[in-house]
Protein backbone atom coordinates (compact mmCIF):
# COMPACT_ATOMS: atom_id res chain seq x y z
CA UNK A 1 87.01 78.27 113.22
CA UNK A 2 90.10 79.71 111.93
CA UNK A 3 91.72 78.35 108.82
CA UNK A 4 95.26 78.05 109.72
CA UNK A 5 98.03 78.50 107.20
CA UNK A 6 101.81 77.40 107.33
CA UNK A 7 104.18 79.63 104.97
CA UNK A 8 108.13 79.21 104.68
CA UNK A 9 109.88 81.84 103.94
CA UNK A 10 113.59 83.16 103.46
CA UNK A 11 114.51 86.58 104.52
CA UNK A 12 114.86 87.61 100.83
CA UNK A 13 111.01 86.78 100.38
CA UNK A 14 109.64 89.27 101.89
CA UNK A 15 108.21 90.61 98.57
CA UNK A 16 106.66 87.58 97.87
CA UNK A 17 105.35 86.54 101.20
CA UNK A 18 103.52 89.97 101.85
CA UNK A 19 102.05 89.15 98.12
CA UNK A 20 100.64 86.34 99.61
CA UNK A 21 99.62 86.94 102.23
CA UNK A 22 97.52 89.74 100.94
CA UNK A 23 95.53 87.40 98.42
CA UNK A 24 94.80 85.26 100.57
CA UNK A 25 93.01 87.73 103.01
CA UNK A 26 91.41 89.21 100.00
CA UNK A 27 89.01 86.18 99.80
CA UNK A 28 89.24 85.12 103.22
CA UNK A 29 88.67 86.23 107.09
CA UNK A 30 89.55 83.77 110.40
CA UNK A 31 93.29 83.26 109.87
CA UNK A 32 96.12 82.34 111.56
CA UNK A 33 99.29 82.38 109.71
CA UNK A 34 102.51 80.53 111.04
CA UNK A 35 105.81 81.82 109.28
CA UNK A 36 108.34 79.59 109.36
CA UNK A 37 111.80 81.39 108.75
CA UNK A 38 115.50 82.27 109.10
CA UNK A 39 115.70 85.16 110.72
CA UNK A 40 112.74 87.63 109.62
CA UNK A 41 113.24 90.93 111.43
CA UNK A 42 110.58 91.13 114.11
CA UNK A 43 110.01 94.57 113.29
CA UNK A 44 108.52 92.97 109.92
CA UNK A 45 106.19 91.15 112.39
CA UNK A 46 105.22 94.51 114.09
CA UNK A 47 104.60 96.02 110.48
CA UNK A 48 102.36 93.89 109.24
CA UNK A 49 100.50 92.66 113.13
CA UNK A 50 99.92 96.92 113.17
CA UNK A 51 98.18 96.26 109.30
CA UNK A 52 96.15 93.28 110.07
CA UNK A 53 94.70 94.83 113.17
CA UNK A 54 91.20 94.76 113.54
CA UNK A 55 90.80 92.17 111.17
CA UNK A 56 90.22 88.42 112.05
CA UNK A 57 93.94 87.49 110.99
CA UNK A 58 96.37 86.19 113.63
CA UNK A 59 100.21 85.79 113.01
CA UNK A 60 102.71 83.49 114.52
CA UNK A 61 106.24 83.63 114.07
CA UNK A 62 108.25 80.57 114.15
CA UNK A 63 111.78 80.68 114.33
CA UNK A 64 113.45 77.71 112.72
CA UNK A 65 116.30 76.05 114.75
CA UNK A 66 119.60 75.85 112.82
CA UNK A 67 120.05 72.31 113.53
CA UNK A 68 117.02 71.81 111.57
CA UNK A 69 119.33 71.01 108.80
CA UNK A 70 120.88 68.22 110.47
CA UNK A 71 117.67 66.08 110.62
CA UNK A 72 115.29 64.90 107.95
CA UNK A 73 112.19 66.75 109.83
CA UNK A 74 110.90 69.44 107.07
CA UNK A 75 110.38 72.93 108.42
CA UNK A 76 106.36 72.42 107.40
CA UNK A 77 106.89 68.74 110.04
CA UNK A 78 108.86 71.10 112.45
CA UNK A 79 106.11 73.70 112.38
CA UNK A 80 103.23 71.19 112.81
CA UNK A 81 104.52 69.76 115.92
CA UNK A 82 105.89 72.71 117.72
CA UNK A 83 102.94 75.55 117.28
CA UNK A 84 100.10 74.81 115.16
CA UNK A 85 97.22 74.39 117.02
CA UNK A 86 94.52 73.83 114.62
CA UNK A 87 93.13 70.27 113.64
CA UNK A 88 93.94 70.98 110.12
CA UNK A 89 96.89 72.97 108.41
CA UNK A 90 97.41 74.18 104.40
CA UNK A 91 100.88 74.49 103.19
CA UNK A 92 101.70 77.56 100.97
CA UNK A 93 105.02 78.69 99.17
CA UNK A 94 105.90 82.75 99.02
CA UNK A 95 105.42 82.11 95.13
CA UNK A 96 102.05 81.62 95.10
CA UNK A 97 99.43 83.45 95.38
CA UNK A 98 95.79 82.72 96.27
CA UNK A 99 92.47 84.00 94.51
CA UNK A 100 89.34 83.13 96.15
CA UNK A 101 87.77 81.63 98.98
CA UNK A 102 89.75 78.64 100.91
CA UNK A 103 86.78 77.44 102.37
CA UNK A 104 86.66 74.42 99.79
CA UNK A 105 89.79 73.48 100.23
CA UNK A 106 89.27 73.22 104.07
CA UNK A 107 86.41 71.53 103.60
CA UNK A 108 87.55 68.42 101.65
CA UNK A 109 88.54 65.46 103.48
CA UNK A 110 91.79 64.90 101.60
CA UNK A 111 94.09 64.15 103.95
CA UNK A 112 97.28 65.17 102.18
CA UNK A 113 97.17 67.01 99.00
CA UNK A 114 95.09 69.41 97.15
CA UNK A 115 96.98 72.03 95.25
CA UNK A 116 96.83 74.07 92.03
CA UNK A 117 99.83 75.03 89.78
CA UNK A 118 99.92 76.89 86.78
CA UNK A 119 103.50 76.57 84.70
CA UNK A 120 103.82 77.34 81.09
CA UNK A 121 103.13 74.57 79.16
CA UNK A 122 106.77 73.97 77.58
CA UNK A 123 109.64 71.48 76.87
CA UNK A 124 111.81 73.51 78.84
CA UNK A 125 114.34 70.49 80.54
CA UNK A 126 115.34 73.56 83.23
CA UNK A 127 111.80 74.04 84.83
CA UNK A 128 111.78 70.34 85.48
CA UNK A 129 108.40 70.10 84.65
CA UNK A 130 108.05 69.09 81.17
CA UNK A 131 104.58 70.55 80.97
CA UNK A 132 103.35 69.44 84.06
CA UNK A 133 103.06 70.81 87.31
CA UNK A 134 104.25 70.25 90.51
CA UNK A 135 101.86 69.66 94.01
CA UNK A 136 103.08 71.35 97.20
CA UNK A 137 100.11 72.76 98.57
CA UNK A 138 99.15 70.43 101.58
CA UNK A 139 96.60 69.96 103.48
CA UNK A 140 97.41 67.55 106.88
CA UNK A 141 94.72 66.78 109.49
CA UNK A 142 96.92 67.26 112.46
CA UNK A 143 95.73 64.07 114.08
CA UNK A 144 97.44 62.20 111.47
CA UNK A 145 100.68 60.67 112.10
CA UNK A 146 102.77 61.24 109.60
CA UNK A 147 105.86 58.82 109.66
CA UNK A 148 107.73 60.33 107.31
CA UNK A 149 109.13 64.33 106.56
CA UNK A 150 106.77 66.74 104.69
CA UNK A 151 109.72 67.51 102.59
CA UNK A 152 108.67 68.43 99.13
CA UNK A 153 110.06 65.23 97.91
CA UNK A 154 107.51 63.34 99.56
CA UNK A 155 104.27 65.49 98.91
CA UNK A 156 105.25 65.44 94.64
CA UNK A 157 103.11 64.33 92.56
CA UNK A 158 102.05 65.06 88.82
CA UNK A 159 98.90 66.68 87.62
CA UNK A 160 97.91 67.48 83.62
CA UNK A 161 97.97 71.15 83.27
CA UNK A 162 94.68 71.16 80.87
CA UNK A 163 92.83 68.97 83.36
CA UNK A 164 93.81 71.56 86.56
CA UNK A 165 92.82 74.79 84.31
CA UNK A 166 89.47 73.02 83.03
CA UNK A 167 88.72 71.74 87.11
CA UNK A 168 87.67 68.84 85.78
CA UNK A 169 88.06 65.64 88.57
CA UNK A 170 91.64 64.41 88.42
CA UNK A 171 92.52 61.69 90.80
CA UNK A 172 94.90 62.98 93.41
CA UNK A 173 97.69 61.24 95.60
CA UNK A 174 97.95 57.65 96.46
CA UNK A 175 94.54 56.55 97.71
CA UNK A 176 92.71 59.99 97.43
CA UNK A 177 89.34 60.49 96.48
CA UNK A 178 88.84 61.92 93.33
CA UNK A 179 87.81 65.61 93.68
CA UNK A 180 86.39 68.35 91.68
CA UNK A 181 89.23 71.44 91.96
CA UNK A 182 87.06 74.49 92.29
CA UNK A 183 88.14 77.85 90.61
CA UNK A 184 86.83 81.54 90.26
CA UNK A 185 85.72 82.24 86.50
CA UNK A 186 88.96 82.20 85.01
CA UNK A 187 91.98 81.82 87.77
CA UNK A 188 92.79 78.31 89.70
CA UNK A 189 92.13 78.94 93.65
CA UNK A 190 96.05 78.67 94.13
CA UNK A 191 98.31 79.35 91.91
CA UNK A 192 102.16 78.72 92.51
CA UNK A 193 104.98 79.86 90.35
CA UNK A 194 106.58 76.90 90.84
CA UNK A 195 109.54 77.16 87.26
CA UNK A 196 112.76 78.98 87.81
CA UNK A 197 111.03 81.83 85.82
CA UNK A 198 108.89 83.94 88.48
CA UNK A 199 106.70 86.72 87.68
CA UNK A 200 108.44 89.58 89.29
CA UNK A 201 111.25 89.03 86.49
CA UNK A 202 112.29 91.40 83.35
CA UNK A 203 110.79 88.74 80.41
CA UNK A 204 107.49 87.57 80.65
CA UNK A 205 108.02 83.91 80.54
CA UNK A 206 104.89 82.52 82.74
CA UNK A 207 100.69 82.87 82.47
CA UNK A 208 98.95 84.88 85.19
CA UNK A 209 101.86 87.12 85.54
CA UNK A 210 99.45 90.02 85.60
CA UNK A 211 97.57 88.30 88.72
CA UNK A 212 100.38 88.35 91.09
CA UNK A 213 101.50 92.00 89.98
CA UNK A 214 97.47 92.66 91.08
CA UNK A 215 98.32 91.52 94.87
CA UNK A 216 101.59 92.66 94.62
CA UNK A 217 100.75 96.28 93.86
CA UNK A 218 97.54 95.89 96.25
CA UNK A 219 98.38 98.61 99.59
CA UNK A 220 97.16 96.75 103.07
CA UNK A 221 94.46 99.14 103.28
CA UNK A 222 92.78 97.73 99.75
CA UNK A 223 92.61 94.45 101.43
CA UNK A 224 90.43 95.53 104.31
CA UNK A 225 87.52 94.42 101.98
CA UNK A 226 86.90 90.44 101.14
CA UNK A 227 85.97 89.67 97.68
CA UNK A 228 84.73 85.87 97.36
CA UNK A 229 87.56 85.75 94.11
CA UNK A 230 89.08 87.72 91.94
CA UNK A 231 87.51 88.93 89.03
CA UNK A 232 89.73 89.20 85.62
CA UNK A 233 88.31 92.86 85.75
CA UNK A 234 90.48 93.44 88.68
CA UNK A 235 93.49 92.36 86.93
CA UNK A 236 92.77 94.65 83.70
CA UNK A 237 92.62 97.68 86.09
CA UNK A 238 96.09 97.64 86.53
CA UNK A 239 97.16 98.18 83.13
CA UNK A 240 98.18 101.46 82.09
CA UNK A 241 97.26 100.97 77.81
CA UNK A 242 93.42 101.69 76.74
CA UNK A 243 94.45 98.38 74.18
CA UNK A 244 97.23 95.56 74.04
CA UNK A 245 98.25 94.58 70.86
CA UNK A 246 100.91 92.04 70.04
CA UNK A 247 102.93 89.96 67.41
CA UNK A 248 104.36 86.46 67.63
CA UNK A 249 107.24 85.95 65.72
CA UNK A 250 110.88 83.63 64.97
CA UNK A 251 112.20 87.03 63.63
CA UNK A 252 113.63 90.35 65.48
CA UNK A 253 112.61 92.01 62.34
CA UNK A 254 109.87 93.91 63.43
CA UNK A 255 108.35 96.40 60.88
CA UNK A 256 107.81 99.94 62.37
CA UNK A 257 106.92 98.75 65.31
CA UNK A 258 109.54 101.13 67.30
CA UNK A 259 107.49 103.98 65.37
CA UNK A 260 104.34 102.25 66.90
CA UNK A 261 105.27 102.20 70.26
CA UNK A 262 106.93 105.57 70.48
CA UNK A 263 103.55 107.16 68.52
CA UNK A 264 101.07 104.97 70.74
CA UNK A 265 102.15 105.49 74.13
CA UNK A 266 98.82 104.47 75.93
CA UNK A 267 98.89 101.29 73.54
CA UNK A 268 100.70 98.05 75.25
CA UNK A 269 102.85 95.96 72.62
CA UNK A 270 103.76 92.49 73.49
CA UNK A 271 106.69 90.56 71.41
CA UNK A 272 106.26 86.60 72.07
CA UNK A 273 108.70 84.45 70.88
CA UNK A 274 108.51 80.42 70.86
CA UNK A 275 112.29 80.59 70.92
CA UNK A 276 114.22 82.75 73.17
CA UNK A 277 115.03 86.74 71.82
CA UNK A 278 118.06 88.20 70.42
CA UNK A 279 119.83 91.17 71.71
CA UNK A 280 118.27 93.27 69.44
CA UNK A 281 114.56 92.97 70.80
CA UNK A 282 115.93 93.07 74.55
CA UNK A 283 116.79 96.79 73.24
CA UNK A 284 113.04 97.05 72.90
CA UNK A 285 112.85 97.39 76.44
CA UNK A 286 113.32 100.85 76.54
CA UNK A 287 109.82 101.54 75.69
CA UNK A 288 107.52 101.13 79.10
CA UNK A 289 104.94 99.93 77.09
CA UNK A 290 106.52 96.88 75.02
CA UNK A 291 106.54 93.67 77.03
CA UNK A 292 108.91 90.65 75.34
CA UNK A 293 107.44 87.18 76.17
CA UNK A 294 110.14 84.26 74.89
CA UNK A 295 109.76 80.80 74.84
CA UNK A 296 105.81 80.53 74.67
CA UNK A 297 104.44 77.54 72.43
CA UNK A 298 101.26 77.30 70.92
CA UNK A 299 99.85 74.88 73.33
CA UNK A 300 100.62 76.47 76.03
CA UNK A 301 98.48 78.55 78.97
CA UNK A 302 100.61 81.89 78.17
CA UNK A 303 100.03 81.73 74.74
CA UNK A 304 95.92 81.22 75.24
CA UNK A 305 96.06 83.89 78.17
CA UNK A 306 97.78 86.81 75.77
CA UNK A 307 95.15 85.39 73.03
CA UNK A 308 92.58 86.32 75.42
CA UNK A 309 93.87 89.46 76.83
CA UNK A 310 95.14 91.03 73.87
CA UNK A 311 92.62 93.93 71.61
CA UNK A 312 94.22 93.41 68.30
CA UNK A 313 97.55 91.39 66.45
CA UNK A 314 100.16 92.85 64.31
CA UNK A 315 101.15 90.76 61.15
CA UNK A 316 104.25 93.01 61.07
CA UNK A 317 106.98 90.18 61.54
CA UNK A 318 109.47 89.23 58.63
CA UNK A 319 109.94 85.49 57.96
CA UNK A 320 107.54 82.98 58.30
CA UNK A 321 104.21 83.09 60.18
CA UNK A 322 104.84 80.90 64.05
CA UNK A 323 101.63 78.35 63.81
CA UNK A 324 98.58 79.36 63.15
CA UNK A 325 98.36 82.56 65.23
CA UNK A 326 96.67 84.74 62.41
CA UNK A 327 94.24 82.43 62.03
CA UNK A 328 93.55 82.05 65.90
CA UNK A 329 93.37 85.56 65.64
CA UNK A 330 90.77 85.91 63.19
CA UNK A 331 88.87 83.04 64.70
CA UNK A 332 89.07 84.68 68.43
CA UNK A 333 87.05 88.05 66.30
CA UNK A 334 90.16 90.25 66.85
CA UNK A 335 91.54 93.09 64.60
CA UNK A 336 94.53 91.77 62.01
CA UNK A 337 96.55 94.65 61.45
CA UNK A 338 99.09 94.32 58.77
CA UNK A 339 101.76 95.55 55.98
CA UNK A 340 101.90 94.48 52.71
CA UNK A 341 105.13 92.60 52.60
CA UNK A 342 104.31 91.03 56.23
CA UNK A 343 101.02 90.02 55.35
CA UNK A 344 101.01 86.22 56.12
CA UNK A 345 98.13 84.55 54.57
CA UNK A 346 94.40 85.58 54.18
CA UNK A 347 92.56 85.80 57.05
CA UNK A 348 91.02 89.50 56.80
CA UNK A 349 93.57 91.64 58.02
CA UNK A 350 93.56 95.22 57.56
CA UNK A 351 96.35 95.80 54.96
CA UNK A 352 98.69 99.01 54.97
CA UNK A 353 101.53 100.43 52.50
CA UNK A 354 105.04 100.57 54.80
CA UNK A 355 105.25 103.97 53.56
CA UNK A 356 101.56 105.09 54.83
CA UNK A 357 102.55 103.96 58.62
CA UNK A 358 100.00 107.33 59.95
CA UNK A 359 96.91 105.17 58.38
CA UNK A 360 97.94 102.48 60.69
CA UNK A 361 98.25 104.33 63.22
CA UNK A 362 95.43 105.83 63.38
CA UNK A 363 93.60 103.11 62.94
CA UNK A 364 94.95 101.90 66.02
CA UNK A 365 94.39 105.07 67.97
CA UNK A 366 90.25 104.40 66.56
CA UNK A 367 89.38 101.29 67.55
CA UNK A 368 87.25 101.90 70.59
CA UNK A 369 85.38 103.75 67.51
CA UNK A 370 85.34 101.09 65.04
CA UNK A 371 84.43 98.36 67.67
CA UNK A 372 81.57 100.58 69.03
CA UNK A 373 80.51 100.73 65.40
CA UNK A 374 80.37 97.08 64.44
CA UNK A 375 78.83 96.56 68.01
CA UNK A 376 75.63 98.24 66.77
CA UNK A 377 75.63 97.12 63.73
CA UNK A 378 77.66 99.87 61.51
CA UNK A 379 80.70 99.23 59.07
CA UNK A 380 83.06 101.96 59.43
């Protein structure tokens, strides 16, 4: 039985939606697609039909009538009546992408709603979600009769980020069931990039940005293959630095760490800010291997995500320490690199004199040595 899948899209999507569409046939075979748009060139529909052939994927086109606008029927409504033909339908946005198997979501007997979003975890009054998230994944029984539009409006609801991240049981909409939301080892089934900050942009502002540039850079014939979900390995493939290192900091004042990143060109440097950043780190941009982050609070997923991710962290920022991040640091086993006069408390870091910068850096350029070392047993 195919799983069929309605996706609205704009003809300035097109990025996104082939995203999409390539995670979710990744992790999954029997589909049928319906895209709902404005005026996608057909020869779009060619391209990707010629891509998907020989594999269990069907695509419909559906070409929304302009007077849509004039009624309160939703393009999802509009689609469901006119062209799907399977009992049940799941709702996707071009920002989001999907990383594992769908089966479980087909299988529950929701009704209406099961979705995953992950936002950054902020007070942020312009992503309207005030460190929630948003539900617009949908999944309708066709049989149902819906009385009223399947605008988003009426699909909304509000989940706790921590709850959706840990899949623990969370009570869904109106008289649903509660349900257990499955997830691969570390990435919710569907994840939408549902804030005004997407991750295609300059600034890193949201987690899992790294997940949809995995999809995104995927070619059609990598996706031949099904994988039952994506594995963080995957992700980590894509990166172009042997280690990531990174500082979190109020200041622009960033000791050497131009030096650093012009010395250490296979090393990744990542700037995160829990304010926005000044004009003069945008000019850090220059170098393809720093990465500025603003805006990311303690509590939040991005902040745990580039805890995870990153090798070691650079106590290299002037002005006071953000938090506790040394600490976390320390606590998460992680190299503390750091100068003298940016040393911010005692938590083990490996001090260096400003004016013997080549120690540090070759310390840096060592530590696949130093952490085979101390993996046997040795201290270097």
């Amino acid at each position: 039985m195919n799983k069929a899948l309605i996706v609205v899209a704009k003809v300035n999507q097109i990025q996104e939606l082939e995203t999409l569409l390539k995670s979710v046939i990744l992790h999954n075979q029997n589909l049928h697609f319906y895209i709902a748009h404005n005026g996608i060139a057909k020869q779009w529909f060619g391209k990707i039909r010629k891509r998907l052939a020989g594999l269990s994927v069907d695509l419909t086109s559906v070409r929304l009538p302009e007077e849509l606008a004039d009624t309160d029927k939703s393009p999802f409504r509009y689609t469901l009546d006119y062209h799907v033909e399977e009992e049940s339908v799941l709702l996707l946005s071009p920002d989001m992408v999907v990383t594992g198997d769908l089966g479980p979501v087909f299988q529950k007997d929701l009704g209406n709603i099961l979705s995953i979003s992950s936002v950054q975890n902020q007070n942020d009054p312009e992503t309207g979600t005030d460190g929630r998230v948003k539900v617009i994944s949908h999944h309708v029984p066709k049989s149902v009769n819906l009385k009223t539009s399947l605008s988003e409006e009426n699909i909304s609801n509000k989940m706790d980020v921590s709850l959706l991240m840990k899949g623990r049981k969370r009570k869904g909409f109106e008289n649903l069931e509660e349900t257990e939301l499955e997830k691969g080892p570390v990435y919710p089934i569907v994840i939408h990039f549902d804030t005004p900050f997407k991750p295609w942009s300059e600034l890193r502002r949201v987690p899992y940005q790294n997940v949809w540039w995995y999809y995104a850079n995927l070619t059609w014939d990598e996706v031949i293959l099904t994988s039952p979900f994506l594995l963080e390995a995957q992700v980590q493939s894509l990166s172009n630095y042997d280690y990531v290192g990174w500082v979190y900091t109020y200041s622009d004042e960033l000791l050497h760490l131009e030096t650093l990143a012009r010395e250490l060109p296979n090393i990744g440097f990542v700037v995160a800010a829990p304010t926005e950043v000044s004009d003069s780190l945008m000019s850090l941009l220059v170098y393809p291997n720093i990465t500025l982050v603003p805006g990311v609070s303690e509590d939040s997923l991005l902040y745990e995500e580039i805890v995870r991710e990153s090798d070691f962290y650079l106590d290299i920022n002037g002005y006071m320490e953000v938090g506790s991040v040394v600490a976390d640091m320390a606590a998460a086993g992680k190299p503390i690199l750091a100068f003298e006069e940016t040393k911010h408390g005692d938590h083990g870091q490996k001090v260096f004199s400003p004016d013997n910068l080549f120690l540090m850096i070759e310390t840096i350029r060592h530590l696949e040595v130093e952490n085979l070392l101390s993996s046997i047993g040795i201290s270097n």
